[in-house]
C-alpha atoms as a PDB file:
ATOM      1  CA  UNK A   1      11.650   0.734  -8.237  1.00  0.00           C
ATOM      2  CA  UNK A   2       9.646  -1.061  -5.347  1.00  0.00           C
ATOM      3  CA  UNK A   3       6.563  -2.235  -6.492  1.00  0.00           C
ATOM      4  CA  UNK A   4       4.036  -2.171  -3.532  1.00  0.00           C
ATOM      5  CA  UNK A   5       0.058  -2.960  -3.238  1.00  0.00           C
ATOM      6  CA  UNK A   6      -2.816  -0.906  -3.410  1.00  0.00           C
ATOM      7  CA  UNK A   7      -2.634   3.008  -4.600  1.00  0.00           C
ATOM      8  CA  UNK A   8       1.051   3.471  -4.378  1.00  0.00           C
ATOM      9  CA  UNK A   9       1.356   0.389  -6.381  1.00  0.00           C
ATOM     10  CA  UNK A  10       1.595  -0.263  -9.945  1.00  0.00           C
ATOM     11  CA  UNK A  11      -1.371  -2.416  -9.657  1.00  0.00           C
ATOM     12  CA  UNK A  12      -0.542  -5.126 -12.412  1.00  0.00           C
ATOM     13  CA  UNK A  13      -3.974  -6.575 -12.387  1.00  0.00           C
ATOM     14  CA  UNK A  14      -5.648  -3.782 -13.187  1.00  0.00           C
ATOM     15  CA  UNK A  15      -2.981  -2.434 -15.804  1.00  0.00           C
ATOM     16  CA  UNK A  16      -3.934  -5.962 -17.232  1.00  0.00           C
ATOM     17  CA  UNK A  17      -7.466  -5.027 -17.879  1.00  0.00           C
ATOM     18  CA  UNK A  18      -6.278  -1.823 -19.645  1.00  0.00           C
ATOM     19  CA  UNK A  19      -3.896  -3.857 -21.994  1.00  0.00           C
ATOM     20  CA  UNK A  20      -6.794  -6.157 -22.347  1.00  0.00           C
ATOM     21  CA  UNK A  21      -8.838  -3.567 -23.616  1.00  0.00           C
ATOM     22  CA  UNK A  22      -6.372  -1.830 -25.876  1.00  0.00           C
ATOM     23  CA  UNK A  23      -5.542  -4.918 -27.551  1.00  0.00           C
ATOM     24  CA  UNK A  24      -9.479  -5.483 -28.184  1.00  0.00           C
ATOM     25  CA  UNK A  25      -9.390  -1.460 -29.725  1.00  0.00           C
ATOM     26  CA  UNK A  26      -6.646  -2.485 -32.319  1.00  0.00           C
ATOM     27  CA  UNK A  27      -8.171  -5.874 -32.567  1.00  0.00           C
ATOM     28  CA  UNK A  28      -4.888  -8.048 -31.980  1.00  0.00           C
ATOM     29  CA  UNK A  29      -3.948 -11.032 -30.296  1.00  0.00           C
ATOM     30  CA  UNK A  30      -3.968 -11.404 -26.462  1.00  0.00           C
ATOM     31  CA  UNK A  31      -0.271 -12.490 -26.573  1.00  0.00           C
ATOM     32  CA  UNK A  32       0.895  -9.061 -28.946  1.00  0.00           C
ATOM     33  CA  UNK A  33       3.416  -7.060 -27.187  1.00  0.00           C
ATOM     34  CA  UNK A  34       2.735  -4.473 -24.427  1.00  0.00           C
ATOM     35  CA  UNK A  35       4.927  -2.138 -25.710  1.00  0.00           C
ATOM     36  CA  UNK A  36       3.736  -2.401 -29.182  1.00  0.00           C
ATOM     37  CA  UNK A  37      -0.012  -1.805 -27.635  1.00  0.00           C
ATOM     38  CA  UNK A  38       0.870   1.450 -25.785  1.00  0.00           C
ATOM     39  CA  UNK A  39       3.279   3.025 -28.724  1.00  0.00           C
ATOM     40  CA  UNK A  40       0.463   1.638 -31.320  1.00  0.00           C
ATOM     41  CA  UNK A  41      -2.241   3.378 -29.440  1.00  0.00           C
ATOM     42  CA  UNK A  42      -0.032   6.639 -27.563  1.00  0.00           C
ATOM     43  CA  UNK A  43      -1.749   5.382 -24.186  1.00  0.00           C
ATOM     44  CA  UNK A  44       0.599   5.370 -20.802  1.00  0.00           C
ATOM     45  CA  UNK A  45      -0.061   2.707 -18.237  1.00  0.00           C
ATOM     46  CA  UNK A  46      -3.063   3.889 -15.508  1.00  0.00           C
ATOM     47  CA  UNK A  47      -0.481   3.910 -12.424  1.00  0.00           C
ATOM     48  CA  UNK A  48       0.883   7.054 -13.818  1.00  0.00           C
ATOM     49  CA  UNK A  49      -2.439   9.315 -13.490  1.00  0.00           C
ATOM     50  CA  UNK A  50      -2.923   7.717 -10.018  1.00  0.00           C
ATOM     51  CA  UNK A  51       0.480   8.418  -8.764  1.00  0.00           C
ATOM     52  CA  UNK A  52       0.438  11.950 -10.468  1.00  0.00           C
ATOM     53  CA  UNK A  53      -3.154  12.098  -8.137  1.00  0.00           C
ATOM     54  CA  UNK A  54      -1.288  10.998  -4.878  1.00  0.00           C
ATOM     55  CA  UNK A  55       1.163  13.727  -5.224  1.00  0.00           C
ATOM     56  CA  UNK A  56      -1.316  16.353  -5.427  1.00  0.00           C
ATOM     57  CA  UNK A  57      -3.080  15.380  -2.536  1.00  0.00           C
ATOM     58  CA  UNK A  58      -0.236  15.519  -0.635  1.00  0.00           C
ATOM     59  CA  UNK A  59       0.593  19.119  -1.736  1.00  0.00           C
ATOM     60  CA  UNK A  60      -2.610  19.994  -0.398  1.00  0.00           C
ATOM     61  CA  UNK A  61      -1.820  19.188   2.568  1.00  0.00           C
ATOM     62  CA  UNK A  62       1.403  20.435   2.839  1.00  0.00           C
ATOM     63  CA  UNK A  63      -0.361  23.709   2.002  1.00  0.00           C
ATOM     64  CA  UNK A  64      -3.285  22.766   4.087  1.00  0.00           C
ATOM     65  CA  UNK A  65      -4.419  26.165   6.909  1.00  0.00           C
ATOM     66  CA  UNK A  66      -6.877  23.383   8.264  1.00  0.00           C
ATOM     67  CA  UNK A  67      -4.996  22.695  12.352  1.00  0.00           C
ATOM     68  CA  UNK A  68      -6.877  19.183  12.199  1.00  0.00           C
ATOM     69  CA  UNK A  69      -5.016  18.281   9.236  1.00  0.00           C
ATOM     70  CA  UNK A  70      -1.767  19.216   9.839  1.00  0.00           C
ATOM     71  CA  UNK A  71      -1.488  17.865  13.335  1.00  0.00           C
ATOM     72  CA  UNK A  72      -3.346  14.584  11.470  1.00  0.00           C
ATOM     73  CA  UNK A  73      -0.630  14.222   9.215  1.00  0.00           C
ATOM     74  CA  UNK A  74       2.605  15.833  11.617  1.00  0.00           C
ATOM     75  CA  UNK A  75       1.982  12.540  13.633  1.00  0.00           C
ATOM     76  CA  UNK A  76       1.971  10.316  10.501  1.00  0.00           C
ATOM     77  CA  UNK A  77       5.370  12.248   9.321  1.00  0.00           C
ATOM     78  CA  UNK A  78       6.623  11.394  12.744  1.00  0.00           C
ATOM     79  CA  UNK A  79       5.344   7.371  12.951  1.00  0.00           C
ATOM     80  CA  UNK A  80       6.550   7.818   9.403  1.00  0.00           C
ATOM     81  CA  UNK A  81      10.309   9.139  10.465  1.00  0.00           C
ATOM     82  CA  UNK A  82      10.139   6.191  13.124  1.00  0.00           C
ATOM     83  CA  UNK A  83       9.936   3.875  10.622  1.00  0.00           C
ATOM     84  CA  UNK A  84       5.828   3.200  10.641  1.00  0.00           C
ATOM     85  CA  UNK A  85       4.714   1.970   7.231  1.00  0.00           C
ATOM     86  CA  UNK A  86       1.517   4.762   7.113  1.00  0.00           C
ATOM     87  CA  UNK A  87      -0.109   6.971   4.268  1.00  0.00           C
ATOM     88  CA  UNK A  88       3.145   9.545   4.624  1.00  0.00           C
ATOM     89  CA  UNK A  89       6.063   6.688   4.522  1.00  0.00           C
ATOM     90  CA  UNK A  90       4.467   5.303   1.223  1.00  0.00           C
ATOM     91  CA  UNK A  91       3.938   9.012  -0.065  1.00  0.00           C
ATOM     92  CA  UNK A  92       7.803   9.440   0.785  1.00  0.00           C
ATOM     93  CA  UNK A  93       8.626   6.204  -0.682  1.00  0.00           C
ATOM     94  CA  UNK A  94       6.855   7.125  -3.831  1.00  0.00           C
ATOM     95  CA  UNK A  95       9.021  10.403  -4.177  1.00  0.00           C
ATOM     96  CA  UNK A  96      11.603   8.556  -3.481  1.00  0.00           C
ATOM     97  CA  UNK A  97      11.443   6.521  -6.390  1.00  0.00           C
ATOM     98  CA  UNK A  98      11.433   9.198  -8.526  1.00  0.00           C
ATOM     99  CA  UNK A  99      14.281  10.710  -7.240  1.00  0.00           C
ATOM    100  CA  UNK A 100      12.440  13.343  -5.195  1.00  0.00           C
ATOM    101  CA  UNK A 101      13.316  12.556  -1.403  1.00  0.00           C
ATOM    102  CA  UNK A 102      14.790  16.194  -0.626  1.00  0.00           C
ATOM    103  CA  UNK A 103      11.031  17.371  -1.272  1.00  0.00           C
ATOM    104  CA  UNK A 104       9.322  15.221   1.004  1.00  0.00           C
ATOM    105  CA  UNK A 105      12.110  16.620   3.385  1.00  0.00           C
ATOM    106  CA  UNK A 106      11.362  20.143   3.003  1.00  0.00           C
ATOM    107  CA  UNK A 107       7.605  20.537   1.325  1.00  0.00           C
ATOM    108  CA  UNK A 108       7.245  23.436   3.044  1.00  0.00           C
ATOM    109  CA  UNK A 109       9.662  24.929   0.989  1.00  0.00           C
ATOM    110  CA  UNK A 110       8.601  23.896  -2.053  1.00  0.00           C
ATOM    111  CA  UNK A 111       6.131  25.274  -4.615  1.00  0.00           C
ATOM    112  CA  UNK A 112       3.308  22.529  -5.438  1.00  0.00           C
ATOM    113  CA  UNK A 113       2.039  23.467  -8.275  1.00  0.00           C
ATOM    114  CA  UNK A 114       5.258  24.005  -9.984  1.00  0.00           C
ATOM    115  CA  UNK A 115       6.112  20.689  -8.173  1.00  0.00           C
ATOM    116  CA  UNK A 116       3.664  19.106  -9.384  1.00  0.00           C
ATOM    117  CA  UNK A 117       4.436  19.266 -13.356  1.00  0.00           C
ATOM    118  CA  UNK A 118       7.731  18.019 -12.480  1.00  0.00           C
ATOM    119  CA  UNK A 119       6.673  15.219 -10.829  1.00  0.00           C
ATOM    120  CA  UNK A 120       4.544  13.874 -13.588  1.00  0.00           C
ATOM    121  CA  UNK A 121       6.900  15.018 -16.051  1.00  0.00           C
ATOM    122  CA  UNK A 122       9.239  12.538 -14.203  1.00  0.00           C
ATOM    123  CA  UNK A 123       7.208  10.129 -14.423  1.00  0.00           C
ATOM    124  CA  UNK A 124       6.006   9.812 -17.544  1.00  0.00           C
ATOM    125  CA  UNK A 125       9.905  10.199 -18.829  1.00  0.00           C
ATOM    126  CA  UNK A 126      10.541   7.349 -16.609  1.00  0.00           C
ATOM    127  CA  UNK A 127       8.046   5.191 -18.156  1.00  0.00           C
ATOM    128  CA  UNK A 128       9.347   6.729 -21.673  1.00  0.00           C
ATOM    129  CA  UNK A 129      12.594   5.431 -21.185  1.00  0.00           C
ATOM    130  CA  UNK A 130      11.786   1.948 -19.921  1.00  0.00           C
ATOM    131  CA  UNK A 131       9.369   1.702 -23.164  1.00  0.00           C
ATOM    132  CA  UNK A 132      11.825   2.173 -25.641  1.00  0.00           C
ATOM    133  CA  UNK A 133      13.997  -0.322 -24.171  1.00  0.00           C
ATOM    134  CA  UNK A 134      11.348  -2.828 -24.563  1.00  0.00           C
ATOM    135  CA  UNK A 135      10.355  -1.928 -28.073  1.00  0.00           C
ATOM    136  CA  UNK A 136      14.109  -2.435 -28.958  1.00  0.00           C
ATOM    137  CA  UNK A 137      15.087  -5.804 -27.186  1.00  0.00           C
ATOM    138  CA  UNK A 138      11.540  -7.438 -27.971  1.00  0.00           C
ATOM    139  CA  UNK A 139      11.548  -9.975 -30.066  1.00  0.00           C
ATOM    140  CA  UNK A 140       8.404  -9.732 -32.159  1.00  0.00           C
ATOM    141  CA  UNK A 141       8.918  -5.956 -32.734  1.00  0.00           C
ATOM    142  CA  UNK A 142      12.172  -6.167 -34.947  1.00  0.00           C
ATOM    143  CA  UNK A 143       9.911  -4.317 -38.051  1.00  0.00           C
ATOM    144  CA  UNK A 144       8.316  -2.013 -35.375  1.00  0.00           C
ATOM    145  CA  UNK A 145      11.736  -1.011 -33.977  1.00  0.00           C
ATOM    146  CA  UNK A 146      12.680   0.547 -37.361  1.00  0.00           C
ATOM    147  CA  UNK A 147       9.741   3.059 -37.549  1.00  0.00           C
ATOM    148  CA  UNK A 148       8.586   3.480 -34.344  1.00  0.00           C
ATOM    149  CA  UNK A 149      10.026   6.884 -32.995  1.00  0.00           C
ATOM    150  CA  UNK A 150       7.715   7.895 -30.355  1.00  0.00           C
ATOM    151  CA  UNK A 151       5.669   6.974 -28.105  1.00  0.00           C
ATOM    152  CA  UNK A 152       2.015   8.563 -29.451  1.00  0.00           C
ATOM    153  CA  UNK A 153      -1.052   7.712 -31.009  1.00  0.00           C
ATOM    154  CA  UNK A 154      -0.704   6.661 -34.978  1.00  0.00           C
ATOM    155  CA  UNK A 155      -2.855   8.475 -37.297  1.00  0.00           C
ATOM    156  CA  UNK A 156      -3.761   5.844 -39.424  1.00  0.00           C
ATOM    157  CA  UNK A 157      -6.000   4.723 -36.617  1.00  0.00           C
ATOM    158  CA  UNK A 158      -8.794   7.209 -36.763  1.00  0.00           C
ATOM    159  CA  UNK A 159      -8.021   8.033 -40.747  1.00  0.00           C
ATOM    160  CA  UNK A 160      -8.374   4.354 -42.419  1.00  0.00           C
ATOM    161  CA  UNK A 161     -11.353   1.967 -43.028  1.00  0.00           C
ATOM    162  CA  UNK A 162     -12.115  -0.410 -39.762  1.00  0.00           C
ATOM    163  CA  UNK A 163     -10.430  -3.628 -42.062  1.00  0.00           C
ATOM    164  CA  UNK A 164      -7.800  -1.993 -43.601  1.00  0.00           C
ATOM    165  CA  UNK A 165      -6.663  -0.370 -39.816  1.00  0.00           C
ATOM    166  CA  UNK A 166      -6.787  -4.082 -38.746  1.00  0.00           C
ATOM    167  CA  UNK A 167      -4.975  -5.606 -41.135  1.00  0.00           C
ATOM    168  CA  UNK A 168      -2.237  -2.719 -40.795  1.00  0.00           C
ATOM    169  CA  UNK A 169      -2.158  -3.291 -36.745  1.00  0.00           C
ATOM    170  CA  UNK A 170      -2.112  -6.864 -37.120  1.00  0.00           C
ATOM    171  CA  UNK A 171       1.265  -6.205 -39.683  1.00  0.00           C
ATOM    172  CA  UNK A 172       2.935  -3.265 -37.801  1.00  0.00           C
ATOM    173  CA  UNK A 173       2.671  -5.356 -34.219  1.00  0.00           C
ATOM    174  CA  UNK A 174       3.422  -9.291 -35.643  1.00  0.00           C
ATOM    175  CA  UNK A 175      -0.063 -10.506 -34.320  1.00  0.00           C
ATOM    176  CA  UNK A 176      -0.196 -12.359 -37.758  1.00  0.00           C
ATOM    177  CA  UNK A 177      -0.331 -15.838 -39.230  1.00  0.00           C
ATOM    178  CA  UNK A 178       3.149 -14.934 -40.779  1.00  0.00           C
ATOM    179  CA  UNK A 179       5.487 -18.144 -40.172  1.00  0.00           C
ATOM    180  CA  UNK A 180       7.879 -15.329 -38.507  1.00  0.00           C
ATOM    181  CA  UNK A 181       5.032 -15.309 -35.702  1.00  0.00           C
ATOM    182  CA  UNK A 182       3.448 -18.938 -35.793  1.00  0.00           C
ATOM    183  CA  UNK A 183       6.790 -20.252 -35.142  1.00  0.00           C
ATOM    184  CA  UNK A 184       7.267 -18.989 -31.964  1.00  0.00           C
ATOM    185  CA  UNK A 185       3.803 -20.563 -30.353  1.00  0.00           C
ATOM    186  CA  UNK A 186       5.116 -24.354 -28.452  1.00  0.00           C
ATOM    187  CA  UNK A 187       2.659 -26.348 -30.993  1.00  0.00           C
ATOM    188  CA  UNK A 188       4.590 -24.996 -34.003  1.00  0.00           C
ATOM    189  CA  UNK A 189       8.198 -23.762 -32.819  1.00  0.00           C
ATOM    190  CA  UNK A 190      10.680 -24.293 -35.077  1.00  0.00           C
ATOM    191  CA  UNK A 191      14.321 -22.070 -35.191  1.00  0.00           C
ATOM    192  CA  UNK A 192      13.780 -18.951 -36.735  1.00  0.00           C
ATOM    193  CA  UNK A 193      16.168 -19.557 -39.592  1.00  0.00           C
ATOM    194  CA  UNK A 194      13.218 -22.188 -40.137  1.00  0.00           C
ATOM    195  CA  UNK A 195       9.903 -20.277 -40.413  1.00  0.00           C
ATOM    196  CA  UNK A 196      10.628 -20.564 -44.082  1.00  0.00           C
ATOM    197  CA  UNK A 197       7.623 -18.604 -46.382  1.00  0.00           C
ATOM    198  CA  UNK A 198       6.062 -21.646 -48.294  1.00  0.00           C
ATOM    199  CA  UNK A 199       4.363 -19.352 -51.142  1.00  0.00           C
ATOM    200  CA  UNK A 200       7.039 -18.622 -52.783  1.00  0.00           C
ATOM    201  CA  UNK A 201      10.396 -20.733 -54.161  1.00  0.00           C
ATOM    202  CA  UNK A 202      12.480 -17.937 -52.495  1.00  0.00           C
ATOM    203  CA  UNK A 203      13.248 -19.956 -49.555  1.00  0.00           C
ATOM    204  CA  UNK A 204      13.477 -17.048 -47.043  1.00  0.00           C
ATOM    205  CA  UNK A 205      12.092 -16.606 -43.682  1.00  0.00           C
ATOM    206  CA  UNK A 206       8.386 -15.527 -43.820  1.00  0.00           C
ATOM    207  CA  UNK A 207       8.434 -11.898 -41.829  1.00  0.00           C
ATOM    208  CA  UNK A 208       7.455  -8.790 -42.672  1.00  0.00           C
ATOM    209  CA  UNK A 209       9.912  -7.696 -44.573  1.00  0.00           C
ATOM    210  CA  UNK A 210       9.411 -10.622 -46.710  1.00  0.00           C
ATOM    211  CA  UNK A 211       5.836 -10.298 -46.889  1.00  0.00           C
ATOM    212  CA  UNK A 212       5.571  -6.925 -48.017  1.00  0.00           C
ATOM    213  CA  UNK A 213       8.278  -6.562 -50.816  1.00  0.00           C
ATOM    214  CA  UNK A 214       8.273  -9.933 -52.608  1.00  0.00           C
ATOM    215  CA  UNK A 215       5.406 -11.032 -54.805  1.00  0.00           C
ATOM    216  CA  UNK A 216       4.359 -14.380 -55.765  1.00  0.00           C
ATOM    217  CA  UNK A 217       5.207 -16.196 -58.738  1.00  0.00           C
ATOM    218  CA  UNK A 218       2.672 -16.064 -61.532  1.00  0.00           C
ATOM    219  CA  UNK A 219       1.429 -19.043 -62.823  1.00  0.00           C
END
């Protein structure tokens, strides 16, 4: 999809402020994964609200009785159709992009409000689909591929003690001092077939696995 400025836009600096934030919630490290932040915490990325918004607005005035306003936006649909980048040539190029040119075609045909479920519905699937894709191919989420099914807010969140829901993010996401992790940063990179657990004379690779089923030798 074309990614363009402003409101039509998925606006990566302020999505970066909104990861920023979420990563502060769950108390993880800056670098953590994206994906891992928005499955971890069910949250979608704010583009999708502001596109849903855009949408509407134009289905108001598709079903707009005000004359000013239609012959306002009948000559944008016309610069538009002569190839005028305006307000109506992004709002076409946004439907577009979700597979929805044939409304912007006829939207006096078309129901809004029924429209406009479907459109966020799109979407939000969109985004869905692209987010799954990430959680499988990332690299520091093999553990959180496993048991990560959907894309919503985990209950353990609001239902454990502050330190124990830290420690648990920190774990589920890889934002730990686990060789598995530390070996990946340019200071200490090493192979991963090298980021070797030193605590214990098993001489396997320090991940999560690892860390949560074996126990140390007693002295």
């Amino acid at each position: 999809m074309a990614v363009r400025c402003g409101f039509f836009g998925k606006n990566k600096e302020i999505e970066r402020i909104h990861l920023k934030f979420c990563k502060i919630v769950l108390n993880v490290k800056s670098s953590t994964s994206n994906a891992g932040v928005y499955g971890e915490l069910g949250r979608y990325p704010l583009y999708i609200n502001r596109f849903v918004r855009i949408i509407k607005y134009w289905g108001k005035i598709m079903q707009s009785d005000n004359v000013l306003i239609k012959l306002l936006y009948n000559d944008m649909f016309i610069a538009c159709n002569n190839g005028v980048n305006n307000w109506s040539y992004n709002v076409k190029q946004l439907l577009d992009n979700y597979e929805f040119s044939h409304v912007f075609r006829d939207a006096l045909l078309k129901n809004h409000s029924t429209f406009n479920l479907e459109f966020k519905s799109r979407v939000i699937e969109t985004f869905q689909q692209q987010w799954y894709v990430n959680v499988e191919t990332s690299s520091s989420l093999n553990l959180y591929n496993y048991f990560k099914v959907c894309l919503e807010e985990e209950q353990y969140l609001n239902e454990l003690l502050p330190k124990y829901r830290v420690a648990l993010s920190k774990l589920r996401l890889a934002s730990n001092k686990l060789n598995i992790v530390t070996g990946r940063y340019a200071a200490n990179r090493v192979s991963r077939a090298q980021r070797i657990c030193t605590l214990c004379g098993l001489r396997e690779i320090e991940d999560d696995f690892h860390f949560t089923t074996s126990t140390l030798p007693t002295k």
